[in-house]
PDB file of N, CA and C in Angstrom:
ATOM      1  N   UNK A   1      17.857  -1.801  -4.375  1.00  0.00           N
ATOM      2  CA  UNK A   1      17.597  -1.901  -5.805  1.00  0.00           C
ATOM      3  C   UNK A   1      17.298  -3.355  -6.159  1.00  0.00           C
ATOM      4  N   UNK A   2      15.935  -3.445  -6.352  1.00  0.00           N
ATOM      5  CA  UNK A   2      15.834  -4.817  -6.751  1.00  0.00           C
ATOM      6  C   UNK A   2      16.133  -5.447  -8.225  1.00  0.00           C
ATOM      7  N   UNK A   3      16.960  -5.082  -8.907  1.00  0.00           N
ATOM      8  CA  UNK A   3      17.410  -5.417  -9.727  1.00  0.00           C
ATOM      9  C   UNK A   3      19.307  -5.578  -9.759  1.00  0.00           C
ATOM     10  N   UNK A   4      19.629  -5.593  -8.488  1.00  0.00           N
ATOM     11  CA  UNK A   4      21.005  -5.366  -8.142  1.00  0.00           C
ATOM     12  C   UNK A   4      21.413  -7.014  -7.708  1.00  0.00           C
ATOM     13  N   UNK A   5      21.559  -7.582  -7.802  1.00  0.00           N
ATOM     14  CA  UNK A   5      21.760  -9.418  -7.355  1.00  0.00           C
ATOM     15  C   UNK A   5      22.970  -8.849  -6.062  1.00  0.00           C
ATOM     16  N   UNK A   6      23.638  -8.223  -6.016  1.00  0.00           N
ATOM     17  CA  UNK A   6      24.349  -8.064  -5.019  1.00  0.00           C
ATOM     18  C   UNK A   6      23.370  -7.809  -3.424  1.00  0.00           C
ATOM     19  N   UNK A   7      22.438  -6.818  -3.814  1.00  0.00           N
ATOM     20  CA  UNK A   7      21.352  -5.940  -2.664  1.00  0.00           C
ATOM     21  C   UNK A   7      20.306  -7.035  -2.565  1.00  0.00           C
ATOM     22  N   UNK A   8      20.089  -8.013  -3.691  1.00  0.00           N
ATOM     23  CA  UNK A   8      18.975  -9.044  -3.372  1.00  0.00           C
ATOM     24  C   UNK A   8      20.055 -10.191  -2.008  1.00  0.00           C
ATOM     25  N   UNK A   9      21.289 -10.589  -2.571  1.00  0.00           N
ATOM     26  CA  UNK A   9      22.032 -11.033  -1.556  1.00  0.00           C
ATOM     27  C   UNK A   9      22.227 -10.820   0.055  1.00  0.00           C
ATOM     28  N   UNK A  10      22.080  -9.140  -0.279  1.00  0.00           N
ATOM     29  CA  UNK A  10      22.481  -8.861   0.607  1.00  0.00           C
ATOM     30  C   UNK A  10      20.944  -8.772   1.742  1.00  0.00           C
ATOM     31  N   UNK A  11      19.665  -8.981   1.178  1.00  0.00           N
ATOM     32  CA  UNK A  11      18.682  -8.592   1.675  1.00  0.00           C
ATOM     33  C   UNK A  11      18.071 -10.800   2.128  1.00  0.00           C
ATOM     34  N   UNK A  12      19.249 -11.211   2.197  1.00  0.00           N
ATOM     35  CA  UNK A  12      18.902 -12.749   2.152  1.00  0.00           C
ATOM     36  C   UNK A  12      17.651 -13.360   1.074  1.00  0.00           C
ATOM     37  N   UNK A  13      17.770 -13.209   0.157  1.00  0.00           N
ATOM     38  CA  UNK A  13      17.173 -13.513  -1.038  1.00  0.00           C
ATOM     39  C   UNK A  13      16.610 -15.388  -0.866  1.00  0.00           C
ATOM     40  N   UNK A  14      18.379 -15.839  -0.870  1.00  0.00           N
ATOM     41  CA  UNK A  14      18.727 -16.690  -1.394  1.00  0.00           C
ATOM     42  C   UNK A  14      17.477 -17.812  -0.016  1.00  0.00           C
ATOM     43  N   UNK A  15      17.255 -17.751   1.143  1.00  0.00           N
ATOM     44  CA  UNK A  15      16.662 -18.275   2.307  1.00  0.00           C
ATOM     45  C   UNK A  15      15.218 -17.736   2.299  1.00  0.00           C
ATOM     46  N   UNK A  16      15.103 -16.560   1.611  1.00  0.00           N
ATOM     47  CA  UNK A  16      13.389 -15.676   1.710  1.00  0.00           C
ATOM     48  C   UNK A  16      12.267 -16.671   1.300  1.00  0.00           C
ATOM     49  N   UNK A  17      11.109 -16.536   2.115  1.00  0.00           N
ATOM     50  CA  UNK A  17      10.231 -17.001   1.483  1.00  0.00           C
ATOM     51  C   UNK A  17       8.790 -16.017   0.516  1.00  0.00           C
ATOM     52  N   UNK A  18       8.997 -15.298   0.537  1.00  0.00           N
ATOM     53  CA  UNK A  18       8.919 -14.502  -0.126  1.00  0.00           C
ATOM     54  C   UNK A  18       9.252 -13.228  -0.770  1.00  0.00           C
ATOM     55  N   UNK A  19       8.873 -12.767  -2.116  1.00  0.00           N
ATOM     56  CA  UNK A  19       9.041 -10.966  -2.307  1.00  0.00           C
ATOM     57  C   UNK A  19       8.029 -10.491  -2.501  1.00  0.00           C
ATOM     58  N   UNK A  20       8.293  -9.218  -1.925  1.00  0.00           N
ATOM     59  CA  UNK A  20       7.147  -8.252  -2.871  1.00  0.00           C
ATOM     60  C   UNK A  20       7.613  -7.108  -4.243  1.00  0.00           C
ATOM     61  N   UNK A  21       6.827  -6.879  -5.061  1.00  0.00           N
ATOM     62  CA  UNK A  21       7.386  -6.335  -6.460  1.00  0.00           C
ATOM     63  C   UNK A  21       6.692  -5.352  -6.260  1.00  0.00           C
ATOM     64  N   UNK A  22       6.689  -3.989  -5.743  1.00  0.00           N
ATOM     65  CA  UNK A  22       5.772  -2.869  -5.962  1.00  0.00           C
ATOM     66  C   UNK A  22       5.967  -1.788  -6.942  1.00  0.00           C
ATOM     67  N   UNK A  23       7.064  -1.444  -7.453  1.00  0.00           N
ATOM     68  CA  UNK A  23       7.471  -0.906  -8.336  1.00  0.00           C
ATOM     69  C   UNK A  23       6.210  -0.597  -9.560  1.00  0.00           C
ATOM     70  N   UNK A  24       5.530   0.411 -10.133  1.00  0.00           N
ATOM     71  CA  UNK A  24       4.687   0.794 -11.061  1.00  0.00           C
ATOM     72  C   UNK A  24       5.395   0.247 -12.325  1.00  0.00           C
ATOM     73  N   UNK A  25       6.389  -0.303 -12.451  1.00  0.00           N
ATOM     74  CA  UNK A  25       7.361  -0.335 -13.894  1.00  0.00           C
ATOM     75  C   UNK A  25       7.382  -1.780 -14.224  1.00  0.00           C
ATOM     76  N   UNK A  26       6.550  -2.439 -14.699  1.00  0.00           N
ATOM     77  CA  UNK A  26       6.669  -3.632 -15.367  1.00  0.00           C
ATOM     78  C   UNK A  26       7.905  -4.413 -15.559  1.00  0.00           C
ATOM     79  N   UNK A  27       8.866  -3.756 -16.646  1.00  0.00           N
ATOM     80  CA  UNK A  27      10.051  -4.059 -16.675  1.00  0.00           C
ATOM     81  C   UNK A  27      10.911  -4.318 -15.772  1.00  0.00           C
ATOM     82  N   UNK A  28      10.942  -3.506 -14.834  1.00  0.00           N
ATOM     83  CA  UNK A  28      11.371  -3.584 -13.227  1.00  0.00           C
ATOM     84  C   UNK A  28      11.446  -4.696 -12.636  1.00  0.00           C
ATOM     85  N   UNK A  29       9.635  -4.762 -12.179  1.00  0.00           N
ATOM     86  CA  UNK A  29       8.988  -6.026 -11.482  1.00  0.00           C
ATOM     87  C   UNK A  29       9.583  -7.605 -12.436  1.00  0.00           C
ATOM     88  N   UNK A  30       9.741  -7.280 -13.910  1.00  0.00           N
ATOM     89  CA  UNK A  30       9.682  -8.767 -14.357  1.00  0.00           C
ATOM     90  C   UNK A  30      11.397  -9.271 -14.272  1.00  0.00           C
ATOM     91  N   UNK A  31      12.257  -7.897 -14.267  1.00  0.00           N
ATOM     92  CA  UNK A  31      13.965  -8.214 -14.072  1.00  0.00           C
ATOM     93  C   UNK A  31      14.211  -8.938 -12.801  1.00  0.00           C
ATOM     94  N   UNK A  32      13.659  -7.933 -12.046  1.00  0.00           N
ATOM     95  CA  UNK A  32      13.441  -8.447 -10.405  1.00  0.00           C
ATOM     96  C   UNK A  32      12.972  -9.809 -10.032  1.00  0.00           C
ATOM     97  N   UNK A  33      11.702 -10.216 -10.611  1.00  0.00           N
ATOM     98  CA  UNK A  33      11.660 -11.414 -10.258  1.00  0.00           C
ATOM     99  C   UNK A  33      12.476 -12.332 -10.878  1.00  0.00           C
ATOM    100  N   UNK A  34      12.697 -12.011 -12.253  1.00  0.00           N
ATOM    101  CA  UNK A  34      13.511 -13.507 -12.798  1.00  0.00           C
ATOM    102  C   UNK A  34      15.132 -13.951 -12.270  1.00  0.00           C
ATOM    103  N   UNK A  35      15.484 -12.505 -11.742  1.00  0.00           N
ATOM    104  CA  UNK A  35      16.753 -12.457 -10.599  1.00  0.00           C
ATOM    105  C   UNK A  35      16.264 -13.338  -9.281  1.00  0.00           C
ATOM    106  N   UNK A  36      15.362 -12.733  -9.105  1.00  0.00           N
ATOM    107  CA  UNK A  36      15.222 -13.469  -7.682  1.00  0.00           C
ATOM    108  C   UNK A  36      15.057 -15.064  -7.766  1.00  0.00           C
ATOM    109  N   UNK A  37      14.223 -15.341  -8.960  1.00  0.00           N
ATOM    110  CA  UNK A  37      14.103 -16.645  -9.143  1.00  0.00           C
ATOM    111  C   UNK A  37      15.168 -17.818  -9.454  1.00  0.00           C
ATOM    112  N   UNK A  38      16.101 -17.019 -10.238  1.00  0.00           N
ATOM    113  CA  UNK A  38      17.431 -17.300 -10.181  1.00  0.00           C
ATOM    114  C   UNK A  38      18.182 -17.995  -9.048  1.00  0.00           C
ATOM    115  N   UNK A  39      17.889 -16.794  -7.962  1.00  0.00           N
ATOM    116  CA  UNK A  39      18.429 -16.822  -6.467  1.00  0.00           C
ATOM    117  C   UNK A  39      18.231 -17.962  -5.868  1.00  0.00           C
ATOM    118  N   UNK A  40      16.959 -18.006  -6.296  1.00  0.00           N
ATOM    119  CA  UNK A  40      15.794 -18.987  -5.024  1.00  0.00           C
ATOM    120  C   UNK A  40      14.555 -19.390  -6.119  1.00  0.00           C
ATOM    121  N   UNK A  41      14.903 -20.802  -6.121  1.00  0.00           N
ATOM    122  CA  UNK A  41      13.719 -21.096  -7.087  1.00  0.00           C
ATOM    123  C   UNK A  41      12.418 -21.371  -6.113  1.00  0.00           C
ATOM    124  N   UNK A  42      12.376 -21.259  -5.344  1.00  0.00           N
ATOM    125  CA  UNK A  42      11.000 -21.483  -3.983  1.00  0.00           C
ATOM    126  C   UNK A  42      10.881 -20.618  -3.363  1.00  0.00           C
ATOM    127  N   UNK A  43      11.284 -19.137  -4.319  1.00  0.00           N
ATOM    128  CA  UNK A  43      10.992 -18.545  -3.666  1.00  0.00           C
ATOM    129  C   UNK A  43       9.423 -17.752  -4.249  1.00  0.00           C
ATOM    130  N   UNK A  44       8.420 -17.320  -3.363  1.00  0.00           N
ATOM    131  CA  UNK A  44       6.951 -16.992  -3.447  1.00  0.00           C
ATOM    132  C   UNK A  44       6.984 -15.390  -4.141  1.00  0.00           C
ATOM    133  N   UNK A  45       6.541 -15.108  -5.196  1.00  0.00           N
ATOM    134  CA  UNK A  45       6.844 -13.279  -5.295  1.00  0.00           C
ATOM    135  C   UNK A  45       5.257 -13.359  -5.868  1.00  0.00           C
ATOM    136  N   UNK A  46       4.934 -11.664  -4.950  1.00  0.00           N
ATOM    137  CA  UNK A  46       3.598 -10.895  -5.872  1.00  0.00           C
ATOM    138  C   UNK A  46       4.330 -10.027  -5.987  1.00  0.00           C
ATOM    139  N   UNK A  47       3.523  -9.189  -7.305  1.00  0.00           N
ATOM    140  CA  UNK A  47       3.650  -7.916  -7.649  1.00  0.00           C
ATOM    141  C   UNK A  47       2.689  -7.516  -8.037  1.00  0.00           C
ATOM    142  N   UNK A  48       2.775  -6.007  -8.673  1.00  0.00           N
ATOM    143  CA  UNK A  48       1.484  -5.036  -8.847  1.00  0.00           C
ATOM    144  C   UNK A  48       1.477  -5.151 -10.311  1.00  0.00           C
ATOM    145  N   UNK A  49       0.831  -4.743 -11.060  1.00  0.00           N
ATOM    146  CA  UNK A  49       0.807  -4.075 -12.777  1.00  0.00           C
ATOM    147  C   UNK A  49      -0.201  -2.997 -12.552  1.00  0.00           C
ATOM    148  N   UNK A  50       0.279  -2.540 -13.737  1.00  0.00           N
ATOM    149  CA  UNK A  50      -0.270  -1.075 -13.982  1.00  0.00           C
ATOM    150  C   UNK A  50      -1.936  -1.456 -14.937  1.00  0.00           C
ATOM    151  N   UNK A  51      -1.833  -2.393 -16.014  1.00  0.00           N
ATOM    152  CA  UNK A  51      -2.540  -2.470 -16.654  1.00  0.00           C
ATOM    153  C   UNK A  51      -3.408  -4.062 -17.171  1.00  0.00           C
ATOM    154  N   UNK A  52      -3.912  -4.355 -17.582  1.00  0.00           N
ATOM    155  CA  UNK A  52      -4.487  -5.609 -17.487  1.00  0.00           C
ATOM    156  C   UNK A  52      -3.597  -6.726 -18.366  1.00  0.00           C
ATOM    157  N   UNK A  53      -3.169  -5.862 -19.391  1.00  0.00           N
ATOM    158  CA  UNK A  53      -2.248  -6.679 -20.550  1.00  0.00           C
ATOM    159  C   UNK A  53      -1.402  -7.202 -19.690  1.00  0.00           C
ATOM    160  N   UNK A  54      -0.735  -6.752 -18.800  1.00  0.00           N
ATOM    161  CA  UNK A  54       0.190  -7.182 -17.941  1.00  0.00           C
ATOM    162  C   UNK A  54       0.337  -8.543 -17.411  1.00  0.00           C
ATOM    163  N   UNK A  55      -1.186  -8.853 -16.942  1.00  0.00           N
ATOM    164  CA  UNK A  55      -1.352  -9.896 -16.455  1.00  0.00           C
ATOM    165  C   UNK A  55      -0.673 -11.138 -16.861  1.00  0.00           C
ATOM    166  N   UNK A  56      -0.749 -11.555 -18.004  1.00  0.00           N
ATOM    167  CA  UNK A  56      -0.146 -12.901 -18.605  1.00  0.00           C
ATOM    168  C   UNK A  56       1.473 -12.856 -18.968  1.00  0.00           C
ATOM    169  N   UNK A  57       1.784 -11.488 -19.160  1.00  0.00           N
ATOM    170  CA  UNK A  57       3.268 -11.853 -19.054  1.00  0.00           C
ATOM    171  C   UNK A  57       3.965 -12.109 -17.281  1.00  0.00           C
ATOM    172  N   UNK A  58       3.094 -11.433 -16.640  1.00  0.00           N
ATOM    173  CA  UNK A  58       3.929 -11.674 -15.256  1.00  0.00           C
ATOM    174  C   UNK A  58       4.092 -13.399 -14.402  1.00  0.00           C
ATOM    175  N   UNK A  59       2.620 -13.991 -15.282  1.00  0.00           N
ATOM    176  CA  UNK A  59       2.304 -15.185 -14.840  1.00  0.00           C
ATOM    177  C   UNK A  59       3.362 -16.250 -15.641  1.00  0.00           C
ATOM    178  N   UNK A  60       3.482 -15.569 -16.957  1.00  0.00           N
ATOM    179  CA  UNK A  60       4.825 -16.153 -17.481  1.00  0.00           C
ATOM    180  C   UNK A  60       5.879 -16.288 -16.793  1.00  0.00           C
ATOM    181  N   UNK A  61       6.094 -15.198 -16.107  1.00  0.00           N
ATOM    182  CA  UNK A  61       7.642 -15.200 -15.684  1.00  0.00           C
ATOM    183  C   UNK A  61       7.799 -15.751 -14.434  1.00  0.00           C
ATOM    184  N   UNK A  62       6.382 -16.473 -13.928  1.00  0.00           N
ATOM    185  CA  UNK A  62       6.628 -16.958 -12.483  1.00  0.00           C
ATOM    186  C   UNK A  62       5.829 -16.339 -11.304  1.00  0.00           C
ATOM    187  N   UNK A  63       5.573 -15.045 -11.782  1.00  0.00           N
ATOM    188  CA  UNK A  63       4.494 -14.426 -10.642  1.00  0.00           C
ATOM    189  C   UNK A  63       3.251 -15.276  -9.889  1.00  0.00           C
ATOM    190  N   UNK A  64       3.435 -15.558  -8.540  1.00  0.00           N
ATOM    191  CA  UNK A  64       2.296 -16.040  -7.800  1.00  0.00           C
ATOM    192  C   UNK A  64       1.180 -15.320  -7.396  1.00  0.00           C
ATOM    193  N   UNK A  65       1.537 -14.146  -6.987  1.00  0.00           N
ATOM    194  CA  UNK A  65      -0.019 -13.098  -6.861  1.00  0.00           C
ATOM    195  C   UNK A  65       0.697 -11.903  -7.741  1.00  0.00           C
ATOM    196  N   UNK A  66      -0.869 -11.797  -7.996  1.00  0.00           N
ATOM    197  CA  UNK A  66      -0.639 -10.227  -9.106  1.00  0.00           C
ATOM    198  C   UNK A  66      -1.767  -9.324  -8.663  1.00  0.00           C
ATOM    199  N   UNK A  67      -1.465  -8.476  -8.358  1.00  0.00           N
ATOM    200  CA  UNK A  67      -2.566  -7.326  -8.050  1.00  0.00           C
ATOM    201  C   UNK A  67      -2.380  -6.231  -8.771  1.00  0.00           C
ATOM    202  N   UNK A  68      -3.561  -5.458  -9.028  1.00  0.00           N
ATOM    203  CA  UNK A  68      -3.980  -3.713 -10.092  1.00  0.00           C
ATOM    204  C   UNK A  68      -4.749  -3.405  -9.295  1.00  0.00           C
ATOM    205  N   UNK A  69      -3.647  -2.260  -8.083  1.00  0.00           N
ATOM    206  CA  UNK A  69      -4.547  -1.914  -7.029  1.00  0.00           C
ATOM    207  C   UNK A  69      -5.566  -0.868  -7.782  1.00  0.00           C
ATOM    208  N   UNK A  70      -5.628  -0.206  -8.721  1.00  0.00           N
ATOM    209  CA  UNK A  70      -7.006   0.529  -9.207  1.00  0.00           C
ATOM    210  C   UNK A  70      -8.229  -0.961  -9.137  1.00  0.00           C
ATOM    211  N   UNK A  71      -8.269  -1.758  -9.768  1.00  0.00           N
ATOM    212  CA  UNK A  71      -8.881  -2.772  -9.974  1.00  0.00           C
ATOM    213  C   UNK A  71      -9.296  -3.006  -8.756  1.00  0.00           C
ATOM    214  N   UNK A  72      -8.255  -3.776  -7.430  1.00  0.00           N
ATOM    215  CA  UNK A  72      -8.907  -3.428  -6.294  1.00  0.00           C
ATOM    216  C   UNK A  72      -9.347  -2.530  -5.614  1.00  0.00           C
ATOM    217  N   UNK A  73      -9.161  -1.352  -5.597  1.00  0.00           N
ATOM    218  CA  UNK A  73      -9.440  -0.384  -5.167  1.00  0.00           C
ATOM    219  C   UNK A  73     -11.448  -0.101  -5.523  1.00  0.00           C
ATOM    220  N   UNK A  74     -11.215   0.110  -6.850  1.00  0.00           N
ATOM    221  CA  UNK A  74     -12.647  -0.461  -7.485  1.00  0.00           C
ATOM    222  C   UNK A  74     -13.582  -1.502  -7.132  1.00  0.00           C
ATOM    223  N   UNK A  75     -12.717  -2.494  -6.798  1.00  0.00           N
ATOM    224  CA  UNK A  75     -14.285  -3.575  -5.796  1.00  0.00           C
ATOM    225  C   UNK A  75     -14.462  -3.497  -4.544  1.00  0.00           C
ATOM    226  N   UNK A  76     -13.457  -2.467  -3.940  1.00  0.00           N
ATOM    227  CA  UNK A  76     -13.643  -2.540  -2.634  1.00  0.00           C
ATOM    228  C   UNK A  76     -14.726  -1.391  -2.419  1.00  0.00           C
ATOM    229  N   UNK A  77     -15.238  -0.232  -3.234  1.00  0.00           N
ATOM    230  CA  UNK A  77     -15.358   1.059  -3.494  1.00  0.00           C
ATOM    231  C   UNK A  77     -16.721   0.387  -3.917  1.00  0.00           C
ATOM    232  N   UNK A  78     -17.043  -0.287  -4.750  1.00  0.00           N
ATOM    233  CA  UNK A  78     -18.258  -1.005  -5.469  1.00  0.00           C
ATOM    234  C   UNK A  78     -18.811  -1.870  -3.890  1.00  0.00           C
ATOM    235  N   UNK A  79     -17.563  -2.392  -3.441  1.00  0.00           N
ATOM    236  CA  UNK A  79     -18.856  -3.261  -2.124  1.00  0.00           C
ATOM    237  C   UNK A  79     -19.346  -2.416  -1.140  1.00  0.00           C
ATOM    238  N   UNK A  80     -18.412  -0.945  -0.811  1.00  0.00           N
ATOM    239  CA  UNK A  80     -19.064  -0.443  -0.008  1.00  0.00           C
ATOM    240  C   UNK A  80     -20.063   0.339  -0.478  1.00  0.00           C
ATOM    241  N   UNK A  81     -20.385   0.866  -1.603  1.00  0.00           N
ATOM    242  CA  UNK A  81     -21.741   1.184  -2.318  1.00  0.00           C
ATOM    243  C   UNK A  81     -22.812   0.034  -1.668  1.00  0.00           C
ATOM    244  N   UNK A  82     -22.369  -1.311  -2.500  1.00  0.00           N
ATOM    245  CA  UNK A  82     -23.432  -2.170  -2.271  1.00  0.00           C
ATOM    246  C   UNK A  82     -24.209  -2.592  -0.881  1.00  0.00           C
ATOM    247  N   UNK A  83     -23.011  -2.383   0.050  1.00  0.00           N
ATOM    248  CA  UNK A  83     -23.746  -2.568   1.168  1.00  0.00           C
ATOM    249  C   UNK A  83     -24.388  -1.507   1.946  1.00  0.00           C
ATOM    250  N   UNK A  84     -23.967  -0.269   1.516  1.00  0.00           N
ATOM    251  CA  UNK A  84     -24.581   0.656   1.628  1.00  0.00           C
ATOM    252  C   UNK A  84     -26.259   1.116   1.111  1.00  0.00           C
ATOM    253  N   UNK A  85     -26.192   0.489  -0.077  1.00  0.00           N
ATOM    254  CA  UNK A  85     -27.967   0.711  -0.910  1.00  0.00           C
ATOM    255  C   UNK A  85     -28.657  -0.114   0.107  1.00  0.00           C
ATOM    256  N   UNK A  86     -28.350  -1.204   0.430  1.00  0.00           N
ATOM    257  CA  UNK A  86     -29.057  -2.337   1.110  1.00  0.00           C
ATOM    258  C   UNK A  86     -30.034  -1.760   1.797  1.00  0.00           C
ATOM    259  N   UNK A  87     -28.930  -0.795   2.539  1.00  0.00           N
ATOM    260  CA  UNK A  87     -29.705   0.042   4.069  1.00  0.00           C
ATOM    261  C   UNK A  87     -31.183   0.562   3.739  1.00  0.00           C
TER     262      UNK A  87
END
């Protein structure tokens, strides 16, 4: 439970050099990191969002990568079109 400071402890938080936030739940991802950051201020975290609004609060709270795998999913889906017409 990444919102448990005991289970982040126990998962060596406090030494990690990074997290990952996958959780679909915003609220989740932003408890989680500001715990972890707590923990470990060096410590590196991405996470996902669901929606674009998302973006600037997560960067608020410290988030280093942010990904909307639809979003990626979508350019990866768009390049293989593109390199496909080429042919």
């Amino acid at each position: 439970d990444p919102l448990n400071i005991e289970a982040l402890e126990n998962a060596n938080i406090k030494s990690a050099a990074a997290l990952l936030l996958l959780n679909d739940d915003i609220v989740k991802n932003t408890l989680a990191a500001l715990t972890a950051k707590r923990i470990n201020n060096k410590i590196r975290i991405a996470s996902r969002i669901k929606r674009v609004d998302e973006l600037a609060k997560m960067k608020r709270v410290g988030i280093n990568y942010i990904v909307m795998p639809e979003v990626a999913i979508g350019d990866e889906l768009g390049n293989f079109l593109l390199r496909h017409m080429k042919k």
